[in-house]
Protein backbone atom coordinates (compact mmCIF):
# COMPACT_ATOMS: atom_id res chain seq x y z
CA UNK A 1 139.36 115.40 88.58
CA UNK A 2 136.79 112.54 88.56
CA UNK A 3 135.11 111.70 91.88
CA UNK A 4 135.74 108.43 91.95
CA UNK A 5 139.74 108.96 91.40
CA UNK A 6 139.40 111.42 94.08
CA UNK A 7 137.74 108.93 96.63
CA UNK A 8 140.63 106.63 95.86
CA UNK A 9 142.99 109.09 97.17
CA UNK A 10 141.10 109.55 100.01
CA UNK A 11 140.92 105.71 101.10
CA UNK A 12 144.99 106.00 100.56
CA UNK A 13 145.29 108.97 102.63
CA UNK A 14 143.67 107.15 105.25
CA UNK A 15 146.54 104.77 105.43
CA UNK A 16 149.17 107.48 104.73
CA UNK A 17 151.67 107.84 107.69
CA UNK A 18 155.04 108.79 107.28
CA UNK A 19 157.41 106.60 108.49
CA UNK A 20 157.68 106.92 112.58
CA UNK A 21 160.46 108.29 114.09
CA UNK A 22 162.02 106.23 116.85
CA UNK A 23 160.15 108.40 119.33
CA UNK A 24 156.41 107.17 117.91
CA UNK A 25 157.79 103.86 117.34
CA UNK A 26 155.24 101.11 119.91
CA UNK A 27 157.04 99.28 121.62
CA UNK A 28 157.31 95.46 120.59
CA UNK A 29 158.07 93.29 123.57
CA UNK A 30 160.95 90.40 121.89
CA UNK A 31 160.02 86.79 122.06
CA UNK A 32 160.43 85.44 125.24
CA UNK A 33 159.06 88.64 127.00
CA UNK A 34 157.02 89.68 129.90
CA UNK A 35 154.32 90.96 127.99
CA UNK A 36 151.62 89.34 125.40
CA UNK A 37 150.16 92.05 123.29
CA UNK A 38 152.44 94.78 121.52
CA UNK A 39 149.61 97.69 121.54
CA UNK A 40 149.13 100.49 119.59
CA UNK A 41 148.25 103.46 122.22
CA UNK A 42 144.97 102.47 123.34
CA UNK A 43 141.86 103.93 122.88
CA UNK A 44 140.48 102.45 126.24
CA UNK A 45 143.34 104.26 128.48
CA UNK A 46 141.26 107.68 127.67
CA UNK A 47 138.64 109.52 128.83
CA UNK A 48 135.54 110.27 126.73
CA UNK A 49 135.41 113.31 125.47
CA UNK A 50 139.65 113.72 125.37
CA UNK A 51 142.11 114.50 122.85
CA UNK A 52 142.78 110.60 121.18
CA UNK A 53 145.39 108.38 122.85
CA UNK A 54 149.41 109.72 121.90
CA UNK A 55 150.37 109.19 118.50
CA UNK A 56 146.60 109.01 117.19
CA UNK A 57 146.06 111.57 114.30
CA UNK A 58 143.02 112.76 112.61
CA UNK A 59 143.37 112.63 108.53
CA UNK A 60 140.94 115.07 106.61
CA UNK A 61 140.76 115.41 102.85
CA UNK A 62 141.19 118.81 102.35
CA UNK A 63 138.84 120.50 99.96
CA UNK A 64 137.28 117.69 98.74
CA UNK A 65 135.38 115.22 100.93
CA UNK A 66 133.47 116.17 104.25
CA UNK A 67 135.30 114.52 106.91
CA UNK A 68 133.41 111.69 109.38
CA UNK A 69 133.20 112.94 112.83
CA UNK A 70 135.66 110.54 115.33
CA UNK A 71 135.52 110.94 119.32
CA UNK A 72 135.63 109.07 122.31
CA UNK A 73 132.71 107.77 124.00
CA UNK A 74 131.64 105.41 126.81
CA UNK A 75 130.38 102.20 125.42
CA UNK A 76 129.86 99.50 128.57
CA UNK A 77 133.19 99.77 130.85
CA UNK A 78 135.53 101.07 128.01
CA UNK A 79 136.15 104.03 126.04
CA UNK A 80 136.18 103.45 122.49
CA UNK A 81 136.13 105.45 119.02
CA UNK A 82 132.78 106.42 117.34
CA UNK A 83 132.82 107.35 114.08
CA UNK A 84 129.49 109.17 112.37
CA UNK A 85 129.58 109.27 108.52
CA UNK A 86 126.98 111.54 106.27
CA UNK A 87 128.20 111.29 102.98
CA UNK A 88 131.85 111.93 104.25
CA UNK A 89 135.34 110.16 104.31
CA UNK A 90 138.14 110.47 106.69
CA UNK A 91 139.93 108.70 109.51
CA UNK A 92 142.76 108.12 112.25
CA UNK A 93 145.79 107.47 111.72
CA UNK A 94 148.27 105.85 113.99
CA UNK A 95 152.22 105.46 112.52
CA UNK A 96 154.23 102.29 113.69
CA UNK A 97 156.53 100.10 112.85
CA UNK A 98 155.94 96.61 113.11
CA UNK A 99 157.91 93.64 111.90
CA UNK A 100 154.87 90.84 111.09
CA UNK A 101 157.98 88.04 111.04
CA UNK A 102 157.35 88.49 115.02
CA UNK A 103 153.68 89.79 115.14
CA UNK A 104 151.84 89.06 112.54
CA UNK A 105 148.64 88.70 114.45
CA UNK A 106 146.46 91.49 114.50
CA UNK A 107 143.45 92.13 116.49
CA UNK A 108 141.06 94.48 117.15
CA UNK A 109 137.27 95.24 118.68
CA UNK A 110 134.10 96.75 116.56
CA UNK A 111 130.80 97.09 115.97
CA UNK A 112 128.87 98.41 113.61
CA UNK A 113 124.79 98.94 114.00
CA UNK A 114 124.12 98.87 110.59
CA UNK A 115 125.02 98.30 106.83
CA UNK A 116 125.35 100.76 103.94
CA UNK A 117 122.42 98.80 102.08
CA UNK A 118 123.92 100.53 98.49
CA UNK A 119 127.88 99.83 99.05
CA UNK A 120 129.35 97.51 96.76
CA UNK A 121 132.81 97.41 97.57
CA UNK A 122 133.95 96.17 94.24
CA UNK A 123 132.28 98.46 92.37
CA UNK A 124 134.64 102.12 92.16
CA UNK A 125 130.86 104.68 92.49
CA UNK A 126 129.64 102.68 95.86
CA UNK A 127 132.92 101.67 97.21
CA UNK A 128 132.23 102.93 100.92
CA UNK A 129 131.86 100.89 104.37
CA UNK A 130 130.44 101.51 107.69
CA UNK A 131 133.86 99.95 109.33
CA UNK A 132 137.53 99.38 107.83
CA UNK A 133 141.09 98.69 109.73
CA UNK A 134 143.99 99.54 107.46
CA UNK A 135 147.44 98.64 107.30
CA UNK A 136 149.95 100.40 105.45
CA UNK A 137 153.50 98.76 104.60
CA UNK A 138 157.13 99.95 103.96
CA UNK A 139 158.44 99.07 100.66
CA UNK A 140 161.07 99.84 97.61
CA UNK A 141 158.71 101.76 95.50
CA UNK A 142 161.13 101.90 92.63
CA UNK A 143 160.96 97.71 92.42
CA UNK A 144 157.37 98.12 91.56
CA UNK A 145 155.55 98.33 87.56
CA UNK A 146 156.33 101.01 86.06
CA UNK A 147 152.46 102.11 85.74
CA UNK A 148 152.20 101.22 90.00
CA UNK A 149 155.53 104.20 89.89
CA UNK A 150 153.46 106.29 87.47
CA UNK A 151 150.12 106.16 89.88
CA UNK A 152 152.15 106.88 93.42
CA UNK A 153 153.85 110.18 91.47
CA UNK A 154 150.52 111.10 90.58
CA UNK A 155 149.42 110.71 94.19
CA UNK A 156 152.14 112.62 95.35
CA UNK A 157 151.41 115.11 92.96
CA UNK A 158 147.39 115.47 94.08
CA UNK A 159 147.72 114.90 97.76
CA UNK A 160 151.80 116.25 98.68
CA UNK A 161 151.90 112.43 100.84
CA UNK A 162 154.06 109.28 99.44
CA UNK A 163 151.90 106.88 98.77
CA UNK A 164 152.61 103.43 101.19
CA UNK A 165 153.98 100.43 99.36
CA UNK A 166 151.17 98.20 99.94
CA UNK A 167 148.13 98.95 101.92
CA UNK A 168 145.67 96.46 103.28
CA UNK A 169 141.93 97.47 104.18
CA UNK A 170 139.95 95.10 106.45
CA UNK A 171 136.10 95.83 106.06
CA UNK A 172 133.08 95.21 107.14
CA UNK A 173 131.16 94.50 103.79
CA UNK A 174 127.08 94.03 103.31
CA UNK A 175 127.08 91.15 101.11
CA UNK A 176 130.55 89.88 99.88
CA UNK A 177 131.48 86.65 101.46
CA UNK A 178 134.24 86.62 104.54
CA UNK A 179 137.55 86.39 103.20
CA UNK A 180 136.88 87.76 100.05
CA UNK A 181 139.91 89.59 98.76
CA UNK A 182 138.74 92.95 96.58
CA UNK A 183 141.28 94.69 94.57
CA UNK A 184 141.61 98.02 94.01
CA UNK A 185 140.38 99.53 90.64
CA UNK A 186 142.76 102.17 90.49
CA UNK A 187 145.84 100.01 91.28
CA UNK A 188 147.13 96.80 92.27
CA UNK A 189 148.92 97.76 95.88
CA UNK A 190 145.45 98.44 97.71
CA UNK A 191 143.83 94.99 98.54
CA UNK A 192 140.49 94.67 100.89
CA UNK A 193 139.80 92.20 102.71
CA UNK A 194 136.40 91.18 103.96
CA UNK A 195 137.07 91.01 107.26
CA UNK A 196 133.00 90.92 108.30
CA UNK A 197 130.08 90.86 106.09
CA UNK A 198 126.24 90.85 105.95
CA UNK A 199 124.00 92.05 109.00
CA UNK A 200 123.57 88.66 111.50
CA UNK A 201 126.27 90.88 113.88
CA UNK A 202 125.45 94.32 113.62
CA UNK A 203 124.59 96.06 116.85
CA UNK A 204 127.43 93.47 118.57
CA UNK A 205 130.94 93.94 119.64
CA UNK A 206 133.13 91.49 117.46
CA UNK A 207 136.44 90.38 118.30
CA UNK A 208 138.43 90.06 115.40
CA UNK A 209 142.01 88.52 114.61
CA UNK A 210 143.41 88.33 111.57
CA UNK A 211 147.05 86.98 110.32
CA UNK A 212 148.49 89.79 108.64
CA UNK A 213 151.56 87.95 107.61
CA UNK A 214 149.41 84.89 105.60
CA UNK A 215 146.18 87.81 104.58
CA UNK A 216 149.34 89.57 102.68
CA UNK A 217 151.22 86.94 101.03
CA UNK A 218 147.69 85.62 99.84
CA UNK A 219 146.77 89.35 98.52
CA UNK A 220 150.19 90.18 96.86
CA UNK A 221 151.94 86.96 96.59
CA UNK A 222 155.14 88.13 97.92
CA UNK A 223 156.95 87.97 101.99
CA UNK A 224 155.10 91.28 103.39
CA UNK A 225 157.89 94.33 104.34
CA UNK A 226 157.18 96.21 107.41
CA UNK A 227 153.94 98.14 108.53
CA UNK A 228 154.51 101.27 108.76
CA UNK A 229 150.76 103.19 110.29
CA UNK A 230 147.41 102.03 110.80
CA UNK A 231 144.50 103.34 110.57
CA UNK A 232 140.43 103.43 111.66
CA UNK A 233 137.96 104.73 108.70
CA UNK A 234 134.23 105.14 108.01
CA UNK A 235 133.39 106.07 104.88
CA UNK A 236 129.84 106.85 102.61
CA UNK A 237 131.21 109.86 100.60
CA UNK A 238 130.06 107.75 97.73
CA UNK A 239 126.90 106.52 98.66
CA UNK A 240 125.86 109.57 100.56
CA UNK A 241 124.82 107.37 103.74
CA UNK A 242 124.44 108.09 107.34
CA UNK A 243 126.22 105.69 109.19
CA UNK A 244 128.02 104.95 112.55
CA UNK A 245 130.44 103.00 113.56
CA UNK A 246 132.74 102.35 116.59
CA UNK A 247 136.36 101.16 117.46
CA UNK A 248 137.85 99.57 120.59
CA UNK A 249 141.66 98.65 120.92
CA UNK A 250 144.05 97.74 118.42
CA UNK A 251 147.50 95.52 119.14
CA UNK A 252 149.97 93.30 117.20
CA UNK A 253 150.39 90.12 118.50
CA UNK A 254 152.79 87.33 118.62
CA UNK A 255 151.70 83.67 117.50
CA UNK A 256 149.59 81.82 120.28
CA UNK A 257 152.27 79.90 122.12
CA UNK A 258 155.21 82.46 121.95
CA UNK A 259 155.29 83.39 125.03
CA UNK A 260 155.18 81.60 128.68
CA UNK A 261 151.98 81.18 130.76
């Protein structure tokens, strides 16, 4: 199997979780609540050095990449996720189920020291970056093209997961403008999304906030289902790059406004 079909799989696999059970669901506080944020088990509320939060899993692709190395590490007053990539690709995975009709804001911390000079990310043999958030969506596979149908069976096939409905990567690129949307080569339900770009903030921790519910529309042109996992990955299996990267908290929010001072 080519290596570039196989790194494909491996940025799907890091978005792969099956659908959560209602134990591993995160609980969504309803308009009107107490509460602002509804957070994904948070990376912050460990100790450096533990086992990751509840509900955080580590995704390796067996027999085929070298994984990046993920723990938790003091960085100023929080604990946060490092990642260290050599040539490797892997990530964490966190399933939940979020309806973006609610929350569709999404934000998370990073910060990334430096760029992978040689990624291109719409190119398939230098498709890595130092930083991506992914979101992974329910869906009625069978509604989709017949050759999207033909390319999830094959996944199944190669990798024994279901491949999600629609998956969206934000990433931290080295030269593509911000906002940039990057399809997949492979096939049309993986869209990036620059999220960051270019090197004026490495070394800094950005604050980023995205609208999932407009960032999917805009990618796929259709009202976004369900997300069903998220997930944290630094990659440079293609490039071959040493890089790291690191991760603070992650929540789904409501629109500013929702709730009461």
């Amino acid at each position: 199997m080519r290596g570039g079909y196989v790194c494909c799989l491996a940025l799907c696999l890091a978005a792969c979780a099956g659908t959560p059970s209602q134990s591993e669901r995160v609980d969504i506080p309803p308009v009107g609540g107490s509460e602002r944020h509804g957070l994904v088990e948070r990376f912050s509320k460990a100790r450096p050095g533990d086992a990751f939060p509840s509900g955080w899993r580590v995704w390796k692709l067996s027999g085929y990449k070298k994984p990046t190395h993920y723990r938790l590490v003091r960085d100023g007053e929080h604990t946060v996720v490092k990642a260290s990539a050599d040539g490797s690709a892997s990530g964490l995975v966190y399933p939940v189920h979020v309806d973006l009709k609610t929350h569709p804001i999404l934000s998370w911390r990073w910060k990334v020291p430096e760029l992978i000079p040689q990624a291109d990310n719409t190119r398939r043999h230098t498709e890595d970056a130092p930083a991506r958030l992914i979101v992974a969506f329910e869906g009625d596979r069978d509604k989709l093209p017949l050759h999207e149908r033909l390319f999830a069976q094959q996944f199944k096939l190669f990798t024994n997961t279901e491949l999600p409905y629609a998956t969206l990567m934000y990433i931290w690129a080295a030269r593509t403008p911000r906002d940039t949307i990057i399809p997949s080569s492979y096939t049309g339900r993986i869209k990036m999304i620059v999220a960051e770009s270019g090197p004026s903030k490495l070394g800094e921790w950005q604050e980023e906030r995205r609208n999932v519910y407009e960032d999917y529309k805009r990618a796929f042109g259709e009202e976004p289902p369900p997300v069903k996992s998220i997930a944290i990955m630094t990659d440079t299996d293609n490039t071959g790059a040493r890089v790291d990267a690191y991760y603070g908290d992650i929540s789904f929010m409501a629109p500013a406004g929702t709730y009461p001072d």
